[in-house]
N, C-alpha and C. Protein backbone atom coordinates (compact mmCIF):
# COMPACT_ATOMS: atom_id res chain seq x y z
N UNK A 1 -25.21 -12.42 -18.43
CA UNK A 1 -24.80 -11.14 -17.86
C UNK A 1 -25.40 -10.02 -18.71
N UNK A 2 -25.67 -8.98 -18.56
CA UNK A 2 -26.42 -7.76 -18.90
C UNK A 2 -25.46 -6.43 -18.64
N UNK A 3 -25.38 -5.77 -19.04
CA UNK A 3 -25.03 -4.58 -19.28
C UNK A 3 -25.84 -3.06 -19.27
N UNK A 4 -25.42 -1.91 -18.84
CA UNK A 4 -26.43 -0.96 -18.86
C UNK A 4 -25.50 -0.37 -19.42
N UNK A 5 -26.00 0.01 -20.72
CA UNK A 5 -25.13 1.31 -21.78
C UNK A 5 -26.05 2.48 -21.02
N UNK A 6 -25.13 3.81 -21.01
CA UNK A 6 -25.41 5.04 -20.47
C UNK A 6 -27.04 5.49 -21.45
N UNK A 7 -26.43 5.15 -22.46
CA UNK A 7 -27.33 5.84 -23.41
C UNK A 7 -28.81 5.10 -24.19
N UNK A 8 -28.46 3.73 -24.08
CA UNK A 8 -29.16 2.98 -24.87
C UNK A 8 -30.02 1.83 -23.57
N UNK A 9 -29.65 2.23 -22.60
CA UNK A 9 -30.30 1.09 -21.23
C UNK A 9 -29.71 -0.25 -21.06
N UNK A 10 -30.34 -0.84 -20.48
CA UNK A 10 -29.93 -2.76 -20.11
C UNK A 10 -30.28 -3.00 -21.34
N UNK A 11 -28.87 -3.89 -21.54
CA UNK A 11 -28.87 -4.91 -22.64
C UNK A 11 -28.06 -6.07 -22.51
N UNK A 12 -28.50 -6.88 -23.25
CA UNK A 12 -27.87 -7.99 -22.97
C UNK A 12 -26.35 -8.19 -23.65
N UNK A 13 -25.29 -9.10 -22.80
CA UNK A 13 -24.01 -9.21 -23.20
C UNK A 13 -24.09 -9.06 -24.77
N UNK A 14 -24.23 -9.84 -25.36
CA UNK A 14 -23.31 -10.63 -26.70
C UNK A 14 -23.63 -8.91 -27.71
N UNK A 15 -24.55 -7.57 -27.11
CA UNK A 15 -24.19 -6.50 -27.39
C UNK A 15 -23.08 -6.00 -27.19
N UNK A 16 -22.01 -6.45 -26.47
CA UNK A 16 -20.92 -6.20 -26.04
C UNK A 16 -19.78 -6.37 -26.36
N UNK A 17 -18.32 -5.81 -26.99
CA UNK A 17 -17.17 -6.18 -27.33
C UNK A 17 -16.20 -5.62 -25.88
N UNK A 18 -15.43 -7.02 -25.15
CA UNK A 18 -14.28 -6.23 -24.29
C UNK A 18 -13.52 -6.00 -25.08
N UNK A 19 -12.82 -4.61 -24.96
CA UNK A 19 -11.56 -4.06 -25.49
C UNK A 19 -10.27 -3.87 -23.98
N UNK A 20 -10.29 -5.02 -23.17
CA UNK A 20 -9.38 -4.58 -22.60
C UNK A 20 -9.39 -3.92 -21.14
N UNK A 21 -8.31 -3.62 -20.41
CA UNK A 21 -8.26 -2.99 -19.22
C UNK A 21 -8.34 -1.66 -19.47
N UNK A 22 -9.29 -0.75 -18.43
CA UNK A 22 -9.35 0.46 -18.61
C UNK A 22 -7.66 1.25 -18.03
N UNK A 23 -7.21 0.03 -17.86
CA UNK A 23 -5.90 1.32 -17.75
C UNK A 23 -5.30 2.02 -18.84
N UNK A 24 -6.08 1.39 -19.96
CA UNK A 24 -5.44 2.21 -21.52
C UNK A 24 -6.22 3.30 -21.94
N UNK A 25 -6.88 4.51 -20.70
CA UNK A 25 -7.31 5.56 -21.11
C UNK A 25 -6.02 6.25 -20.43
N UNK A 26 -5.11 5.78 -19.59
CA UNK A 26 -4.31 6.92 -18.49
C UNK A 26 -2.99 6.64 -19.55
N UNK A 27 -2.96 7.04 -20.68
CA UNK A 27 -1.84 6.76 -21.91
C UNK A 27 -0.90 8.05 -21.25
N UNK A 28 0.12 7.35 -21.16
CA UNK A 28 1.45 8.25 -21.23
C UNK A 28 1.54 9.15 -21.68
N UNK A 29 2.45 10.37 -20.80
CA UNK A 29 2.68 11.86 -21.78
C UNK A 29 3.40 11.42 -23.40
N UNK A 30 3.59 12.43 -24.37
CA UNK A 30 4.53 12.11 -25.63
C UNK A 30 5.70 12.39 -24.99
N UNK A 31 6.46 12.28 -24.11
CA UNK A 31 7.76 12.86 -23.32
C UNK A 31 8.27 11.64 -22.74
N UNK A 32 7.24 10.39 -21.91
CA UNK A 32 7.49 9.43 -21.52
C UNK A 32 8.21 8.61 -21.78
N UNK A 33 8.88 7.78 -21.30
CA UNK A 33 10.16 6.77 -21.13
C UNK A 33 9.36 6.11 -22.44
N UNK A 34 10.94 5.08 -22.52
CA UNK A 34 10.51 3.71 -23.24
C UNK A 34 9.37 2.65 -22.28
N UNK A 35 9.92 2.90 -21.06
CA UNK A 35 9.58 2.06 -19.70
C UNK A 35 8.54 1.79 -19.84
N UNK A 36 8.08 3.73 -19.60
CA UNK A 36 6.32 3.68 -19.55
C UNK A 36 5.75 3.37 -20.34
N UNK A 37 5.64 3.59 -21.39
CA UNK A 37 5.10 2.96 -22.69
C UNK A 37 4.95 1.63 -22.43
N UNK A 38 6.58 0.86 -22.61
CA UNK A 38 6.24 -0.56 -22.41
C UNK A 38 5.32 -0.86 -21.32
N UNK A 39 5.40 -0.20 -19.96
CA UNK A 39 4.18 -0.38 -19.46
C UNK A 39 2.67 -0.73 -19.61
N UNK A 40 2.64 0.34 -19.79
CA UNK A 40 1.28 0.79 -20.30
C UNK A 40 0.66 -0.25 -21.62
N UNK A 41 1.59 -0.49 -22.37
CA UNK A 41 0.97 -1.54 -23.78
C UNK A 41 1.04 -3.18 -22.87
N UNK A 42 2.06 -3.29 -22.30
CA UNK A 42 2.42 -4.59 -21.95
C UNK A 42 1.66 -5.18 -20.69
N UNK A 43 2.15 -4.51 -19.75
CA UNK A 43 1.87 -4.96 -17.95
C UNK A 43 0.53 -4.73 -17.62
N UNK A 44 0.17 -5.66 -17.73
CA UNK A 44 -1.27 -5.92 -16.89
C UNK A 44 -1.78 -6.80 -15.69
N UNK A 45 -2.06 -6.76 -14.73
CA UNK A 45 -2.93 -7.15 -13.45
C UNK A 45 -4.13 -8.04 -13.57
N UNK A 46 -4.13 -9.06 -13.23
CA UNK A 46 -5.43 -10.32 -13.22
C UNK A 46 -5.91 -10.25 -11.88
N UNK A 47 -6.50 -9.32 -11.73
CA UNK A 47 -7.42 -9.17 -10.28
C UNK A 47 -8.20 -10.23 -9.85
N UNK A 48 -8.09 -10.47 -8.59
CA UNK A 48 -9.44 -11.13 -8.33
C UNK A 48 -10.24 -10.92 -7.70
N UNK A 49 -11.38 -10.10 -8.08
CA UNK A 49 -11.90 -9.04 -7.44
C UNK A 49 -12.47 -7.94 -8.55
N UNK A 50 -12.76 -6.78 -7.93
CA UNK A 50 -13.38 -5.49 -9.11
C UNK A 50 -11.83 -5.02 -9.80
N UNK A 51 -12.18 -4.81 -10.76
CA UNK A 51 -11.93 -4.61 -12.06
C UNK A 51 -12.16 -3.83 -13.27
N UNK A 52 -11.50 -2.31 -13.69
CA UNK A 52 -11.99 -1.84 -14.44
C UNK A 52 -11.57 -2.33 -15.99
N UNK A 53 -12.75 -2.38 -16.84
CA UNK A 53 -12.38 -2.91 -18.11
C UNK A 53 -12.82 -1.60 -19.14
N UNK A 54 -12.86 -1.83 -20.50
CA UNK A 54 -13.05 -0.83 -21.74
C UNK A 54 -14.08 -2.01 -22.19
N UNK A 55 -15.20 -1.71 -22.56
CA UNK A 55 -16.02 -2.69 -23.20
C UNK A 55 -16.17 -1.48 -24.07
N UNK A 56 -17.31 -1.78 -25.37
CA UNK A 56 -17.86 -1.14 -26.55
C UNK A 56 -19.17 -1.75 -26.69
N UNK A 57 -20.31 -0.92 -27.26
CA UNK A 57 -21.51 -1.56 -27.58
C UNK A 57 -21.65 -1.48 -28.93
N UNK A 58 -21.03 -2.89 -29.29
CA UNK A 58 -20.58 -2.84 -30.64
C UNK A 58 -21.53 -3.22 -31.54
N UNK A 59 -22.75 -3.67 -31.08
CA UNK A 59 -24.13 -3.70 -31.57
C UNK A 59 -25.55 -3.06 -31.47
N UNK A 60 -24.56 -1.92 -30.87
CA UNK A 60 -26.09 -0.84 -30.31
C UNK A 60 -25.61 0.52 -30.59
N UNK A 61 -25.28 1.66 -29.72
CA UNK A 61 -25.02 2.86 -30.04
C UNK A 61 -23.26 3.24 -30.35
N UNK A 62 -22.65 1.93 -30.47
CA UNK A 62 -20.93 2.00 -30.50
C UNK A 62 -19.97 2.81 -29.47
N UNK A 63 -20.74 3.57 -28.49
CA UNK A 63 -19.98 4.34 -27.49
C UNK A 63 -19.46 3.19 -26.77
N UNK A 64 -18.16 3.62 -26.22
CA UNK A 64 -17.42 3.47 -25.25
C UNK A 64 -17.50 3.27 -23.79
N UNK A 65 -17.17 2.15 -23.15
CA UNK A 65 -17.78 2.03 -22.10
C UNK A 65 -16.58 1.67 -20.64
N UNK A 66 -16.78 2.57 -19.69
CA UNK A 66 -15.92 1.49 -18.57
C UNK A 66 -16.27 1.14 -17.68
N UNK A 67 -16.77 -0.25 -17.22
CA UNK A 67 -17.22 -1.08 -16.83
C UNK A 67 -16.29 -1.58 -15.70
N UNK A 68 -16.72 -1.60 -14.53
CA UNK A 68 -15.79 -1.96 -13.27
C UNK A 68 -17.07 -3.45 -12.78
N UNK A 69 -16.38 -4.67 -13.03
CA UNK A 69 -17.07 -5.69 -12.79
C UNK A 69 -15.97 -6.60 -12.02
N UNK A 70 -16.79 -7.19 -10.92
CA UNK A 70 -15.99 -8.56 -9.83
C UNK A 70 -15.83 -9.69 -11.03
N UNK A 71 -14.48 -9.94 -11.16
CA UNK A 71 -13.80 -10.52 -11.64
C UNK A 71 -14.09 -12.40 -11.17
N UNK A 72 -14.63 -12.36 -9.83
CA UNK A 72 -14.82 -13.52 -9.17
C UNK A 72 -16.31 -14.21 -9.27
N UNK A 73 -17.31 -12.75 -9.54
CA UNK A 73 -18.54 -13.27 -9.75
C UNK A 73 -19.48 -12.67 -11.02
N UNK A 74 -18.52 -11.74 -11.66
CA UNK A 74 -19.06 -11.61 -12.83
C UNK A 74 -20.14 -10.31 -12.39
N UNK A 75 -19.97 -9.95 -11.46
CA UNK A 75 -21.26 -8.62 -10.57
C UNK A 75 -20.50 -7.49 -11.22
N UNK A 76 -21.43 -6.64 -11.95
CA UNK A 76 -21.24 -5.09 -12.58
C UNK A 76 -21.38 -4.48 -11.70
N UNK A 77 -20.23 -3.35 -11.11
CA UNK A 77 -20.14 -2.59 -10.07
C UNK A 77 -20.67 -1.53 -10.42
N UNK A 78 -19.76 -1.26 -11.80
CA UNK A 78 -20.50 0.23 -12.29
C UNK A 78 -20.21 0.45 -13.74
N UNK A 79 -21.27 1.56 -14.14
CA UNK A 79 -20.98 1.58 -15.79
C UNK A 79 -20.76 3.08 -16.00
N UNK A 80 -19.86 3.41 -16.96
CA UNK A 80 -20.07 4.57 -16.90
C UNK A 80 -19.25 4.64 -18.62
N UNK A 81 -19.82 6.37 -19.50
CA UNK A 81 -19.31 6.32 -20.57
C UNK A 81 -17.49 6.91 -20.10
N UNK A 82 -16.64 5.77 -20.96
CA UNK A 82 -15.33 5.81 -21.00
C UNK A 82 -14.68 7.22 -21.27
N UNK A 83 -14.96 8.42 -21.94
CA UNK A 83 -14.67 9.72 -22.28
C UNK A 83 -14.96 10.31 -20.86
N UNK A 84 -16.04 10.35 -20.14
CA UNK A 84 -15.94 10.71 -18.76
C UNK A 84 -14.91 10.26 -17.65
N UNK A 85 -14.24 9.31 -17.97
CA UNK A 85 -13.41 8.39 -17.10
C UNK A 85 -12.38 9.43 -16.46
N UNK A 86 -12.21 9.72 -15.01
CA UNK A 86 -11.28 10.44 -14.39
C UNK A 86 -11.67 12.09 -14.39
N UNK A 87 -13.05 12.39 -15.15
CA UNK A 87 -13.64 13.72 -14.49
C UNK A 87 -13.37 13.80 -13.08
């Protein structure tokens, strides 16, 4: 599998660290429940299907990445840098 960092082009995986579901950029207000919180750290979704994740290019330019890839075939839908996420 291959990867396209925004900044640095196609590269190949093992440049790559997953950090996870991108639902841990939409972090709770400081006002938020216990609930949400526990949410948000705990409850996660095993799609089968597209999928947004947090990867890192932890061997190339270290930016942040969120990566929406089919869960069923491993197909990169889209890449985009993670700080832009929800412009």
């Amino acid at each position: 599998m291959r990867l396209t960092c925004p900044l640095c082009g196609e590269r190949d995986l093992r440049e790559f660290a997953y950090r996870g579901s991108a639902k841990l950029l939409a972090r709770p207000a400081g006002d938020a429940s216990a609930a949400a919180f526990h949410d948000y750290l705990n409850v996660r979704v095993n799609p089968a299907g597209p999928n947004a994740e947090l990867w890192q290019h932890a061997w190339g330019c270290r930016v942040w990445l969120r990566v929406v890839r089919d869960t069923r075939t491993h197909l990169v839908l889209d890449v985009g840098l993670a700080r832009d996420a929800g412009r």
